[in-house]
ModelCIF file with pLDDT and N, C-alpha, C, O atoms, coordinates in Angstrom:
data_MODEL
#
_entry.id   MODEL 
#
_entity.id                         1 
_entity.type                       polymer 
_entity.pdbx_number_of_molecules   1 
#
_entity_poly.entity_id                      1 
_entity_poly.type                           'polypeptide(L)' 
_entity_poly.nstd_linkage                   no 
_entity_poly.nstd_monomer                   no 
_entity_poly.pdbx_seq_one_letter_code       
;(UNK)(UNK)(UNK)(UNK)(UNK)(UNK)(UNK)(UNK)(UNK)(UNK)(UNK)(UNK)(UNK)(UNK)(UNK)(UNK)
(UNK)(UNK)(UNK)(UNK)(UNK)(UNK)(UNK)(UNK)(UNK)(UNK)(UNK)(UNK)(UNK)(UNK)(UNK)(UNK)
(UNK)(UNK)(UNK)(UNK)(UNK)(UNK)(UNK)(UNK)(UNK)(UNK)(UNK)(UNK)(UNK)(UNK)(UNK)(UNK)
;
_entity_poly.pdbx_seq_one_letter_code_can   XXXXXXXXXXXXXXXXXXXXXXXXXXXXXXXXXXXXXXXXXXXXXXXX 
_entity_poly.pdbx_strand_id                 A 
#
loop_
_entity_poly_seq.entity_id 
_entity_poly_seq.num 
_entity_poly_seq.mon_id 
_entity_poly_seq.hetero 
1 1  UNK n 
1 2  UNK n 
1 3  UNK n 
1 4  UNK n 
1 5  UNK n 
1 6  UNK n 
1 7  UNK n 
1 8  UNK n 
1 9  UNK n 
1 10 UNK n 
1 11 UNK n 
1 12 UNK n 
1 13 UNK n 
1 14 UNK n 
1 15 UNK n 
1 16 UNK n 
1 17 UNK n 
1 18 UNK n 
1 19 UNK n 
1 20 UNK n 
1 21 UNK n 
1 22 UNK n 
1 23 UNK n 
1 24 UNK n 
1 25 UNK n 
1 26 UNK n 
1 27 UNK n 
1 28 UNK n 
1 29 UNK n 
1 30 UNK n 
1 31 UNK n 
1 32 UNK n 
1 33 UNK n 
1 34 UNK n 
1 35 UNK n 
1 36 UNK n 
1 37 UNK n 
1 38 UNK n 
1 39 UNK n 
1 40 UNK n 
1 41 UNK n 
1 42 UNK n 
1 43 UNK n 
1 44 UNK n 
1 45 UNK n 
1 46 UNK n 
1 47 UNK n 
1 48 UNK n 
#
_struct_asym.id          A 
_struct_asym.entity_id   1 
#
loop_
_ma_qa_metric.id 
_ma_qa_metric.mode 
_ma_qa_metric.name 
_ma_qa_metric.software_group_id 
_ma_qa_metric.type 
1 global pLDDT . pLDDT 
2 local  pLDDT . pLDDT 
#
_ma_qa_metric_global.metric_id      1 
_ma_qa_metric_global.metric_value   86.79 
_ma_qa_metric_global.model_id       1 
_ma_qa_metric_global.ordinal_id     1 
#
loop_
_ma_qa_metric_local.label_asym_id 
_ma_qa_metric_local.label_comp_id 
_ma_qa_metric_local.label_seq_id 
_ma_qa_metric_local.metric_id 
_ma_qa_metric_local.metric_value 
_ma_qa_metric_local.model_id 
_ma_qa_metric_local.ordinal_id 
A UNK 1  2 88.00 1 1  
A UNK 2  2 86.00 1 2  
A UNK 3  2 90.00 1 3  
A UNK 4  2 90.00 1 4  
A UNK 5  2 91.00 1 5  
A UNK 6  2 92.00 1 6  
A UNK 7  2 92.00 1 7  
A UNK 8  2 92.00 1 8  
A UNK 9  2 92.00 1 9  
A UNK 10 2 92.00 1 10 
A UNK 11 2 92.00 1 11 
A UNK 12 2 90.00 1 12 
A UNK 13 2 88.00 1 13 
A UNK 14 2 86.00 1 14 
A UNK 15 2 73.00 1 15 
A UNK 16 2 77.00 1 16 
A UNK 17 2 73.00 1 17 
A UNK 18 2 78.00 1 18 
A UNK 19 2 80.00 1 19 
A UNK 20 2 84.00 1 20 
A UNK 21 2 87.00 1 21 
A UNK 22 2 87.00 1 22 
A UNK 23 2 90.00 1 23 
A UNK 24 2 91.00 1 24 
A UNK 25 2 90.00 1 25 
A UNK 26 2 90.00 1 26 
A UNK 27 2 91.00 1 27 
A UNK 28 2 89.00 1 28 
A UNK 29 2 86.00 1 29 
A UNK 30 2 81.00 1 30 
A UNK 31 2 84.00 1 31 
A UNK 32 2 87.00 1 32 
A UNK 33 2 89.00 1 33 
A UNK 34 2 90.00 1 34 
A UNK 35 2 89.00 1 35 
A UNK 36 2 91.00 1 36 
A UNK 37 2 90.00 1 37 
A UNK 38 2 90.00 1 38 
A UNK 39 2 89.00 1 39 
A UNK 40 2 84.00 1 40 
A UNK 41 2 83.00 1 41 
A UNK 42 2 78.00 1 42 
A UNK 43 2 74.00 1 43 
A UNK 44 2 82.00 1 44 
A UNK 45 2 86.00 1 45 
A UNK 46 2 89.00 1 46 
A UNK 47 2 92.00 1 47 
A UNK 48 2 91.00 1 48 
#
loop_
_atom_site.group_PDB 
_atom_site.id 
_atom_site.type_symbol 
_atom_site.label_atom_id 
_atom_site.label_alt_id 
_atom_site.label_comp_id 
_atom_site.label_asym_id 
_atom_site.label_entity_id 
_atom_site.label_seq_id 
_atom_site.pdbx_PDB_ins_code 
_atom_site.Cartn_x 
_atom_site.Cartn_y 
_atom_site.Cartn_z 
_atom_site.occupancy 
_atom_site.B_iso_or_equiv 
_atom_site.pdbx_formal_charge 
_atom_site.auth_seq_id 
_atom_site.auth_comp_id 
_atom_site.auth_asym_id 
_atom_site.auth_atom_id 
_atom_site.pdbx_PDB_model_num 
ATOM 1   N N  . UNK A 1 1  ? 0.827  -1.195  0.000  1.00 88.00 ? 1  UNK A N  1 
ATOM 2   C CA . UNK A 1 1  ? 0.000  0.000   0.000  1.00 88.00 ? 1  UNK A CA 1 
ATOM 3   C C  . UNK A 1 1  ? 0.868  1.253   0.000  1.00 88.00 ? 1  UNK A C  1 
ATOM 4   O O  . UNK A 1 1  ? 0.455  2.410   -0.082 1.00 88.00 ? 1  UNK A O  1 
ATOM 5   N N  . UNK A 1 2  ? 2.388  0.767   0.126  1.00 86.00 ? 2  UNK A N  1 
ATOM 6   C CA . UNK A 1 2  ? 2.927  2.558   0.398  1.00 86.00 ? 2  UNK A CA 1 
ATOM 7   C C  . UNK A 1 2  ? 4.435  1.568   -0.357 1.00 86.00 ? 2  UNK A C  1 
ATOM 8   O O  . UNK A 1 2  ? 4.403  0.341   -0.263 1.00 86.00 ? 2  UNK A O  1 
ATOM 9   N N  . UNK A 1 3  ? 5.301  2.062   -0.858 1.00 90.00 ? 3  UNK A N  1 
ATOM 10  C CA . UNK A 1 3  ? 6.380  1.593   -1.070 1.00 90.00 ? 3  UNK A CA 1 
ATOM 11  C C  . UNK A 1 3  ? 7.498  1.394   0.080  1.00 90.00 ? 3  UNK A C  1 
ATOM 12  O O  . UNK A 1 3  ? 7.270  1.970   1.144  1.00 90.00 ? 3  UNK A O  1 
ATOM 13  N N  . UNK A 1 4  ? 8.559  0.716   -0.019 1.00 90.00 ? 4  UNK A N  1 
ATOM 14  C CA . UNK A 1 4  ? 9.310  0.342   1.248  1.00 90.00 ? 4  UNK A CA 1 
ATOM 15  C C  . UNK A 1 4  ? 8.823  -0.547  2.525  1.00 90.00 ? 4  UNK A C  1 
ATOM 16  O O  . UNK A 1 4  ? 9.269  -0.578  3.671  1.00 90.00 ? 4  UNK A O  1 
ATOM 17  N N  . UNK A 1 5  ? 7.443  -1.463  1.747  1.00 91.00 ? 5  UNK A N  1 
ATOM 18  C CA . UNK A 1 5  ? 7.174  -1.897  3.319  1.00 91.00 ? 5  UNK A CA 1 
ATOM 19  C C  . UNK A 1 5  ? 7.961  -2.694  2.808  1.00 91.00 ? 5  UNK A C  1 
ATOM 20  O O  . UNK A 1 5  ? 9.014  -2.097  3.032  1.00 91.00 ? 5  UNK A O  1 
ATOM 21  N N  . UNK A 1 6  ? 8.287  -3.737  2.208  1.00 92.00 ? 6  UNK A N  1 
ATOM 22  C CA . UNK A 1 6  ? 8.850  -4.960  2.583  1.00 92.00 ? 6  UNK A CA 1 
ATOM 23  C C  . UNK A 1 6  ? 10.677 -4.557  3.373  1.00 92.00 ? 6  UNK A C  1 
ATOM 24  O O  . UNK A 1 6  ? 11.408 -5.311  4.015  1.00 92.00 ? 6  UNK A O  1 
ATOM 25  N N  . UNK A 1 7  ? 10.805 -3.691  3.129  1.00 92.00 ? 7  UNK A N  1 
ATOM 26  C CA . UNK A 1 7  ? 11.984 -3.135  3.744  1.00 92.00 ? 7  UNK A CA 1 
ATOM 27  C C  . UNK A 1 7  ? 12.045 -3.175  5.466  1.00 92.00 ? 7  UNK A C  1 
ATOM 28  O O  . UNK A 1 7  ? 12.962 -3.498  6.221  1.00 92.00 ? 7  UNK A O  1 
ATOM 29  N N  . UNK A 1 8  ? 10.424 -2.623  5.779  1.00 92.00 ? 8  UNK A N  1 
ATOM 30  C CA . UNK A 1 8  ? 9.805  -2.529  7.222  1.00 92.00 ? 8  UNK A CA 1 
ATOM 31  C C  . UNK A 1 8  ? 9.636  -4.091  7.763  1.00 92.00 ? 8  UNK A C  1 
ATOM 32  O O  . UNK A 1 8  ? 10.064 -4.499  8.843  1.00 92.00 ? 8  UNK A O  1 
ATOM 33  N N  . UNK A 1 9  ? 8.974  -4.812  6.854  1.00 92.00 ? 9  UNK A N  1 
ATOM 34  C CA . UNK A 1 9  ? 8.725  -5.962  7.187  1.00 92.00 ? 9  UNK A CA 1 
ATOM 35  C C  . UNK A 1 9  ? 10.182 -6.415  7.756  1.00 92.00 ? 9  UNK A C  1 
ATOM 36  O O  . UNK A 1 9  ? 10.460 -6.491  8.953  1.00 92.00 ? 9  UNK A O  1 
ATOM 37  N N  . UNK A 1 10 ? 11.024 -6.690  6.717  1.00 92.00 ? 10 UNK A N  1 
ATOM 38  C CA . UNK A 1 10 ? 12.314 -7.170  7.059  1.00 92.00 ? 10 UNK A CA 1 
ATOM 39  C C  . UNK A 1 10 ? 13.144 -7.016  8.266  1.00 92.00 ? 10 UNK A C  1 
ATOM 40  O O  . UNK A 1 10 ? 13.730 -7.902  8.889  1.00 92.00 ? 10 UNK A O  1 
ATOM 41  N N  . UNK A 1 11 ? 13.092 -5.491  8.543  1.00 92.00 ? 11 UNK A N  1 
ATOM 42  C CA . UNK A 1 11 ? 13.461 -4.997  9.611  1.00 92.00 ? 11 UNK A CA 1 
ATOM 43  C C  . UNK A 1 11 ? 12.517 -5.529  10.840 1.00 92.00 ? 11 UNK A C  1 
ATOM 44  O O  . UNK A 1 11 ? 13.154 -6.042  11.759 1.00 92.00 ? 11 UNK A O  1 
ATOM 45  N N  . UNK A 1 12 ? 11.464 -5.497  10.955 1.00 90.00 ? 12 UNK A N  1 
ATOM 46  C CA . UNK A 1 12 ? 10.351 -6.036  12.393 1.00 90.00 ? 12 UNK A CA 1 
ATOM 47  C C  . UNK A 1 12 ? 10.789 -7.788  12.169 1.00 90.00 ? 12 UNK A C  1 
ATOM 48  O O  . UNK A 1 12 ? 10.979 -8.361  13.242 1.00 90.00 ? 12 UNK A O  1 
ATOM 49  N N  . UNK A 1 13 ? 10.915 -8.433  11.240 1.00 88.00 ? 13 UNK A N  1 
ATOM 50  C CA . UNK A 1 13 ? 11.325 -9.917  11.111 1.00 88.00 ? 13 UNK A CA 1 
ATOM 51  C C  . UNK A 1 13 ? 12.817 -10.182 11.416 1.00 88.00 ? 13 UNK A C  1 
ATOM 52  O O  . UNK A 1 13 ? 13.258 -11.329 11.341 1.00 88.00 ? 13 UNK A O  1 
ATOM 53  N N  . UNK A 1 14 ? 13.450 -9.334  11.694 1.00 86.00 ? 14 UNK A N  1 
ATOM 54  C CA . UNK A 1 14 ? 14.991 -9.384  11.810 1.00 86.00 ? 14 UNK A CA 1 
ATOM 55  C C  . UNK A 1 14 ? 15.277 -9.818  13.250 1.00 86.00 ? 14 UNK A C  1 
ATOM 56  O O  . UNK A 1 14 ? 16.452 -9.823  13.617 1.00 86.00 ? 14 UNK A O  1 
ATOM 57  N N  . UNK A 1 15 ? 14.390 -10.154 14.030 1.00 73.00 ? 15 UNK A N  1 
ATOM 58  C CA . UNK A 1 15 ? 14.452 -10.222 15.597 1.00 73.00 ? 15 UNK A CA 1 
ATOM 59  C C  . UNK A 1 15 ? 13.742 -12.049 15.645 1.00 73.00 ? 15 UNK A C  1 
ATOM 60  O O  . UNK A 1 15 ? 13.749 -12.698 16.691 1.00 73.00 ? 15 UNK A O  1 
ATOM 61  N N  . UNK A 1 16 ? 13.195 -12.596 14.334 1.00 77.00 ? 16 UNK A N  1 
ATOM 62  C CA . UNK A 1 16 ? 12.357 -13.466 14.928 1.00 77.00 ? 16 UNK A CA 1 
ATOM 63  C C  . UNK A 1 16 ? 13.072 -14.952 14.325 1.00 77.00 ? 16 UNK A C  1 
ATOM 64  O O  . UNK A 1 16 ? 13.960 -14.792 13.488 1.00 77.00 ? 16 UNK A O  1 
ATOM 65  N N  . UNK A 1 17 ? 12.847 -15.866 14.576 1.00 73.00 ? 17 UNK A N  1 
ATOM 66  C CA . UNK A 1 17 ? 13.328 -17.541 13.973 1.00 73.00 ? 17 UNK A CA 1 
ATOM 67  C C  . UNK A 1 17 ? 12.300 -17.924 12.872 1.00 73.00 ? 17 UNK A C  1 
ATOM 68  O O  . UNK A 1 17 ? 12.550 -18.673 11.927 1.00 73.00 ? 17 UNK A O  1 
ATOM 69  N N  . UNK A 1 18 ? 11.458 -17.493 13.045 1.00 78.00 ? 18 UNK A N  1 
ATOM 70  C CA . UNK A 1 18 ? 10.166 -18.131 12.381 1.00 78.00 ? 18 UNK A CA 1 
ATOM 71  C C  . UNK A 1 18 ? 10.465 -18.623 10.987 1.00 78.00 ? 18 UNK A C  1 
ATOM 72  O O  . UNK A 1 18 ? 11.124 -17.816 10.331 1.00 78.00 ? 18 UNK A O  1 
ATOM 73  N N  . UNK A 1 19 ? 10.138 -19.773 10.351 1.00 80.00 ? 19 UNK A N  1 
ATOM 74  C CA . UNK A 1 19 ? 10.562 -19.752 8.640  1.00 80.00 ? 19 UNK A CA 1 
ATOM 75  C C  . UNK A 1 19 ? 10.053 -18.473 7.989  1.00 80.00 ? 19 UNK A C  1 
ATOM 76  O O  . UNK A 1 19 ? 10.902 -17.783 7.424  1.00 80.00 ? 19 UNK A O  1 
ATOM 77  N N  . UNK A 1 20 ? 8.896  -18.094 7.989  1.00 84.00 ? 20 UNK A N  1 
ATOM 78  C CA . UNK A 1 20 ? 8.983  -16.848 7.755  1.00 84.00 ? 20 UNK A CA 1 
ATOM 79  C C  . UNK A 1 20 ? 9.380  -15.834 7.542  1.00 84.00 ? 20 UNK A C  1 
ATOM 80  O O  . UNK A 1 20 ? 9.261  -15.065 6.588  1.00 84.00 ? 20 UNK A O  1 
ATOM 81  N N  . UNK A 1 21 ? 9.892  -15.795 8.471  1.00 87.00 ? 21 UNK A N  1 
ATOM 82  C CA . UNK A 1 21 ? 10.528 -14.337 8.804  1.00 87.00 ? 21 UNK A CA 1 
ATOM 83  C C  . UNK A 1 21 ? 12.422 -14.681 7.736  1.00 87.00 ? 21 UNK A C  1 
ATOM 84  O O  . UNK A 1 21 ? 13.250 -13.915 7.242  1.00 87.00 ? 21 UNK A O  1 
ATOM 85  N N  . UNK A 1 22 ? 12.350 -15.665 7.807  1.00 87.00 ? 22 UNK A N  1 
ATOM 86  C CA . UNK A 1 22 ? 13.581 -16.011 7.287  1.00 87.00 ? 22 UNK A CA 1 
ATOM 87  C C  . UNK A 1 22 ? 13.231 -15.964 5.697  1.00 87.00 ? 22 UNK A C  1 
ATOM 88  O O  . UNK A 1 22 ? 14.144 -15.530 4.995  1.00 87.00 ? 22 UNK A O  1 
ATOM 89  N N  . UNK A 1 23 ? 12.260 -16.278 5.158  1.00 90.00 ? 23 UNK A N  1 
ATOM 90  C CA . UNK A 1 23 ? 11.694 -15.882 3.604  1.00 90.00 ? 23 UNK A CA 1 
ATOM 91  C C  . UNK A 1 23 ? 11.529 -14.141 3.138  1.00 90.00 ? 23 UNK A C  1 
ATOM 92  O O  . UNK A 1 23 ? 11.653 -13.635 2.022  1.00 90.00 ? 23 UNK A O  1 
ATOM 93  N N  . UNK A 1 24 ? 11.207 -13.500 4.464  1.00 91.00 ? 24 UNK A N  1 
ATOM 94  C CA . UNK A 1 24 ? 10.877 -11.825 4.652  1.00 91.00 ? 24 UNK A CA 1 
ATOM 95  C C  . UNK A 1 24 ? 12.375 -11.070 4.329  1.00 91.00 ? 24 UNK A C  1 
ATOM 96  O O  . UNK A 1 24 ? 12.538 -9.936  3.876  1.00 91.00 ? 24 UNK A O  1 
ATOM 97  N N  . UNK A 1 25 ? 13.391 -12.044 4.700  1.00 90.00 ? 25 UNK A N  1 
ATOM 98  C CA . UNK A 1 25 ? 14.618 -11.377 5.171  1.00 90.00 ? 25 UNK A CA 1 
ATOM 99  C C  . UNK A 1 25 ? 15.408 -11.264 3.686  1.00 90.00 ? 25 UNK A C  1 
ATOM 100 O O  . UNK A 1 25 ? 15.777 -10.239 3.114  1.00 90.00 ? 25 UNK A O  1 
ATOM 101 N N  . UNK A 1 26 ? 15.589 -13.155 3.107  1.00 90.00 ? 26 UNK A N  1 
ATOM 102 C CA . UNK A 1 26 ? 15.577 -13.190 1.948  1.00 90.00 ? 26 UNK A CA 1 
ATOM 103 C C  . UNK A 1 26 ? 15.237 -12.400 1.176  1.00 90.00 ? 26 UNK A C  1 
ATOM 104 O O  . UNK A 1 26 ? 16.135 -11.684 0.731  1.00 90.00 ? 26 UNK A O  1 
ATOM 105 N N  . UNK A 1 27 ? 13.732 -12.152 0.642  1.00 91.00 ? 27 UNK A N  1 
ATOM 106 C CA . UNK A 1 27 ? 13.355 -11.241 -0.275 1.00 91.00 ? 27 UNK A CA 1 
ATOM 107 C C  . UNK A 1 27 ? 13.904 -9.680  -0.379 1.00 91.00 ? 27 UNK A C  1 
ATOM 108 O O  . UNK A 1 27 ? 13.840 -8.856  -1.291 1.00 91.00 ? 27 UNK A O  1 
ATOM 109 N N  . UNK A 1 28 ? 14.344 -9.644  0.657  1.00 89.00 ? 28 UNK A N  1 
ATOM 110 C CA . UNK A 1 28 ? 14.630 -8.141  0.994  1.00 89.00 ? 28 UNK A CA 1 
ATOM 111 C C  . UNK A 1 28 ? 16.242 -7.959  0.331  1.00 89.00 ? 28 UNK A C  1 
ATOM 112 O O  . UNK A 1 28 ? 16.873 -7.275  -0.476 1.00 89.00 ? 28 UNK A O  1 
ATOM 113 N N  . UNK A 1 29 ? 16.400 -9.099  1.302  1.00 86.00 ? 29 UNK A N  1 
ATOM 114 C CA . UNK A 1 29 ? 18.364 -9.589  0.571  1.00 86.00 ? 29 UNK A CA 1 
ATOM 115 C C  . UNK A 1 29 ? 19.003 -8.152  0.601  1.00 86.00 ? 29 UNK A C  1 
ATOM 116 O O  . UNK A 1 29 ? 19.727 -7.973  -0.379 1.00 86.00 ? 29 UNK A O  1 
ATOM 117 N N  . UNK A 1 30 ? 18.921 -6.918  1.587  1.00 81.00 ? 30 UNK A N  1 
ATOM 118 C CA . UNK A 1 30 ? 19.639 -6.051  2.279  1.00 81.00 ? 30 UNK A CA 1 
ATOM 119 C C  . UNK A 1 30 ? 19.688 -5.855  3.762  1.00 81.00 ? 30 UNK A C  1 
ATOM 120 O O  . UNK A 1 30 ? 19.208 -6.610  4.607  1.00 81.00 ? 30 UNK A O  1 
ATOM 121 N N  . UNK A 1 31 ? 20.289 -4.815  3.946  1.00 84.00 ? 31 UNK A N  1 
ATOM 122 C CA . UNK A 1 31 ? 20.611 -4.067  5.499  1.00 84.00 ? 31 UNK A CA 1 
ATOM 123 C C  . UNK A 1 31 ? 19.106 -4.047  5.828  1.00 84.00 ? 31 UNK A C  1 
ATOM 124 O O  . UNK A 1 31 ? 18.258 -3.954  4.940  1.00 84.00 ? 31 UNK A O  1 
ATOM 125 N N  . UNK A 1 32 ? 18.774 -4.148  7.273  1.00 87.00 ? 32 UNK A N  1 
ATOM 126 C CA . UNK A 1 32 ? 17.698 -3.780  8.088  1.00 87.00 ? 32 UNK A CA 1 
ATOM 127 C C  . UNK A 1 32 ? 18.007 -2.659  8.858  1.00 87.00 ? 32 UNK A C  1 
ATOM 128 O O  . UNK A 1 32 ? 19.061 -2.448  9.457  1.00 87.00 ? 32 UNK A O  1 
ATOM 129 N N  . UNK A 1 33 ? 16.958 -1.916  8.798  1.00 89.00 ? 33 UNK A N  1 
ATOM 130 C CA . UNK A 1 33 ? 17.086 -0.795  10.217 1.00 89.00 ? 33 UNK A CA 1 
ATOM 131 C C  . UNK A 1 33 ? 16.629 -1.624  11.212 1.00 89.00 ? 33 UNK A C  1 
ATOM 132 O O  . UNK A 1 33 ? 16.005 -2.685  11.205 1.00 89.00 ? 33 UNK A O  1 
ATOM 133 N N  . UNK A 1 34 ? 17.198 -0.709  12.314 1.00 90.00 ? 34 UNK A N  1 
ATOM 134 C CA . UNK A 1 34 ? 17.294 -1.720  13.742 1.00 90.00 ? 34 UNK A CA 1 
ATOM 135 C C  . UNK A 1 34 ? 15.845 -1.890  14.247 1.00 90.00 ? 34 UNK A C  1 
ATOM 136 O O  . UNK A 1 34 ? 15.020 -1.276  13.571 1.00 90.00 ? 34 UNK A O  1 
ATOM 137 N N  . UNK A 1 35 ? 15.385 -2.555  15.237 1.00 89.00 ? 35 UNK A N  1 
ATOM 138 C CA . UNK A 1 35 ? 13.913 -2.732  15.440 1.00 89.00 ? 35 UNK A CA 1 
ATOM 139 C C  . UNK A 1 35 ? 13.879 -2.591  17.080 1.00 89.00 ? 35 UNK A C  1 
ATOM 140 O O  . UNK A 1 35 ? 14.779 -3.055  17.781 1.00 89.00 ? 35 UNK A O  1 
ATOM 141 N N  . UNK A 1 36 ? 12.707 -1.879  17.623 1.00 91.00 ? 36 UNK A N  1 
ATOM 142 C CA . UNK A 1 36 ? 12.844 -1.717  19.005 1.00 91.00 ? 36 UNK A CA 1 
ATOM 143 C C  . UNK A 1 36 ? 11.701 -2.279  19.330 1.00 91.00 ? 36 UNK A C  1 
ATOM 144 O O  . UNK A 1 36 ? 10.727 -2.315  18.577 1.00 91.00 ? 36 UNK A O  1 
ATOM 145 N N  . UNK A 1 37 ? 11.754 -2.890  20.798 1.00 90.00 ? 37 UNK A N  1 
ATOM 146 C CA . UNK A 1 37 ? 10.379 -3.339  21.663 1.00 90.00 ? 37 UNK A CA 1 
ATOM 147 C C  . UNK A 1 37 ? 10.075 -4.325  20.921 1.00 90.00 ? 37 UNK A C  1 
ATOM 148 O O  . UNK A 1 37 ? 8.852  -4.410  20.816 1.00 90.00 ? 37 UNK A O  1 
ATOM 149 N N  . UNK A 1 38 ? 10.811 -5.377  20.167 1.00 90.00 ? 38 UNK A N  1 
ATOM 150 C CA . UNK A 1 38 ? 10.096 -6.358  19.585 1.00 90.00 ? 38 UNK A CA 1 
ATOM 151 C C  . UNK A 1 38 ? 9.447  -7.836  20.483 1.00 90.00 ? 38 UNK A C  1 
ATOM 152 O O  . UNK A 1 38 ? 9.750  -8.422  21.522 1.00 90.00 ? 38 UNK A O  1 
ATOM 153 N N  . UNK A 1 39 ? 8.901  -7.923  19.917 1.00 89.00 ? 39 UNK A N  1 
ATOM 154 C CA . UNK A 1 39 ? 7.578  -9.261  20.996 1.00 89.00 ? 39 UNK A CA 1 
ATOM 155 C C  . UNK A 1 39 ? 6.947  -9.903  19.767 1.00 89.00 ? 39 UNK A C  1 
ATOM 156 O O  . UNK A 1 39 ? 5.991  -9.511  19.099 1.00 89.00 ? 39 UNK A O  1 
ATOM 157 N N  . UNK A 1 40 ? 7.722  -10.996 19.628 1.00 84.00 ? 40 UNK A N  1 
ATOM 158 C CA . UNK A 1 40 ? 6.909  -12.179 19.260 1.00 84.00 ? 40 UNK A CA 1 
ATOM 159 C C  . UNK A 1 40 ? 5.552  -12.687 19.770 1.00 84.00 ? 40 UNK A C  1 
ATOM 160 O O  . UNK A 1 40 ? 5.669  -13.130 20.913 1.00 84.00 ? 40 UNK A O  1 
ATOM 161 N N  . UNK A 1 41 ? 4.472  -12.753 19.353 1.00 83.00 ? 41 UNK A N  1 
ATOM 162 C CA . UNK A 1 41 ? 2.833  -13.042 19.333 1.00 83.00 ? 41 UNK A CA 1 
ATOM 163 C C  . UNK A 1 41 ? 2.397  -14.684 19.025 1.00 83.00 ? 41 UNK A C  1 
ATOM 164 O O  . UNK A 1 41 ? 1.499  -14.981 18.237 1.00 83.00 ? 41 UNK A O  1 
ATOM 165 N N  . UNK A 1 42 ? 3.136  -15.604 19.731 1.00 78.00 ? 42 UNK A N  1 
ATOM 166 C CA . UNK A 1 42 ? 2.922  -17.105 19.833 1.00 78.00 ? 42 UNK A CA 1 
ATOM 167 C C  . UNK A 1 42 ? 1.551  -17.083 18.916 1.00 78.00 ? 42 UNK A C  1 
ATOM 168 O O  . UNK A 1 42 ? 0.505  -16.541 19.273 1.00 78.00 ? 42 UNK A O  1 
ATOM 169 N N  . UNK A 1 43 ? 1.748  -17.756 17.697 1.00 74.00 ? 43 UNK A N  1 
ATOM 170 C CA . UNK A 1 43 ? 0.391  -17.793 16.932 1.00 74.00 ? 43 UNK A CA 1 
ATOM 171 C C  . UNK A 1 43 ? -0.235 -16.728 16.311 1.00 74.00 ? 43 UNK A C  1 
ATOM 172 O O  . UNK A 1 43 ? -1.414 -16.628 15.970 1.00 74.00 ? 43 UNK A O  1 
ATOM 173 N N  . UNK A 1 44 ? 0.643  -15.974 16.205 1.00 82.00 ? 44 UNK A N  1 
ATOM 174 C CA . UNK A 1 44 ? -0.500 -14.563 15.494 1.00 82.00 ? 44 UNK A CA 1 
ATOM 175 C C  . UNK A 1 44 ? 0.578  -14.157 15.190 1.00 82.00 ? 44 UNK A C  1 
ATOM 176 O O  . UNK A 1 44 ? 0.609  -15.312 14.765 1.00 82.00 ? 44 UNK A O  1 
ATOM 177 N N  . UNK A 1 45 ? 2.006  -13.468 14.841 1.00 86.00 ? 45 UNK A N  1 
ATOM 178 C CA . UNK A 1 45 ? 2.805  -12.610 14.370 1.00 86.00 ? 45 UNK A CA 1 
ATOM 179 C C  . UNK A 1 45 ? 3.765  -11.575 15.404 1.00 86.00 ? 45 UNK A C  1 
ATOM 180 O O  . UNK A 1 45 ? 3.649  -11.811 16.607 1.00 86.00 ? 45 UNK A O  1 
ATOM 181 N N  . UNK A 1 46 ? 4.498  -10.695 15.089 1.00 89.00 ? 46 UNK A N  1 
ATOM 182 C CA . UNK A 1 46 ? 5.395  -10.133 15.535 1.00 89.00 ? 46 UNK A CA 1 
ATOM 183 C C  . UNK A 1 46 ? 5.151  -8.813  15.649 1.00 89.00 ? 46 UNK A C  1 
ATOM 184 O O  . UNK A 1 46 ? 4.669  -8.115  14.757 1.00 89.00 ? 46 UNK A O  1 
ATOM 185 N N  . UNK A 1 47 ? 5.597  -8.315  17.137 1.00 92.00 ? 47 UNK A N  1 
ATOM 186 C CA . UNK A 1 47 ? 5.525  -6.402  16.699 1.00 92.00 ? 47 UNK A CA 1 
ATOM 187 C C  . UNK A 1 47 ? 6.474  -5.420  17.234 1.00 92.00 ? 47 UNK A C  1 
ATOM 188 O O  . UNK A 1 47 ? 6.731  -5.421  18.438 1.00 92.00 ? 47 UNK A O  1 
ATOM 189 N N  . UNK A 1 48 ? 6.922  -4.726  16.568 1.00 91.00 ? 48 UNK A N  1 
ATOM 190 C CA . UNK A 1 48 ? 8.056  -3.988  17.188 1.00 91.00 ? 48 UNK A CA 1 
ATOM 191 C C  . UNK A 1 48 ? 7.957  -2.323  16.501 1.00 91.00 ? 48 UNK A C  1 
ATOM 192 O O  . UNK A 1 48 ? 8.779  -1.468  16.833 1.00 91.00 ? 48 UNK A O  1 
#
């Protein structure tokens, strides 16, 4: 909806194990900005 999310994504997934987040990171295949207050959501997703 706005350009640069997957950039955002990458960066909030940069804190997590999930296969996921490891496909998010891939696609991005650059630098992350750093991510603060992040909390993994057992079953529902990540937020930081």
């Amino acid at each position: 909806a706005e350009p640069g999310a997957l950039a955002l994504a990458a960066a909030l997934q940069a804190g997590s194990e999930h296969p996921l987040a490891r496909a998010v990171l891939a696609a991005h295949g650059g630098a992350t900005a750093p991510v603060e207050d992040f909390r993994a959501l057992p079953g529902r997703g990540v937020r930081g």
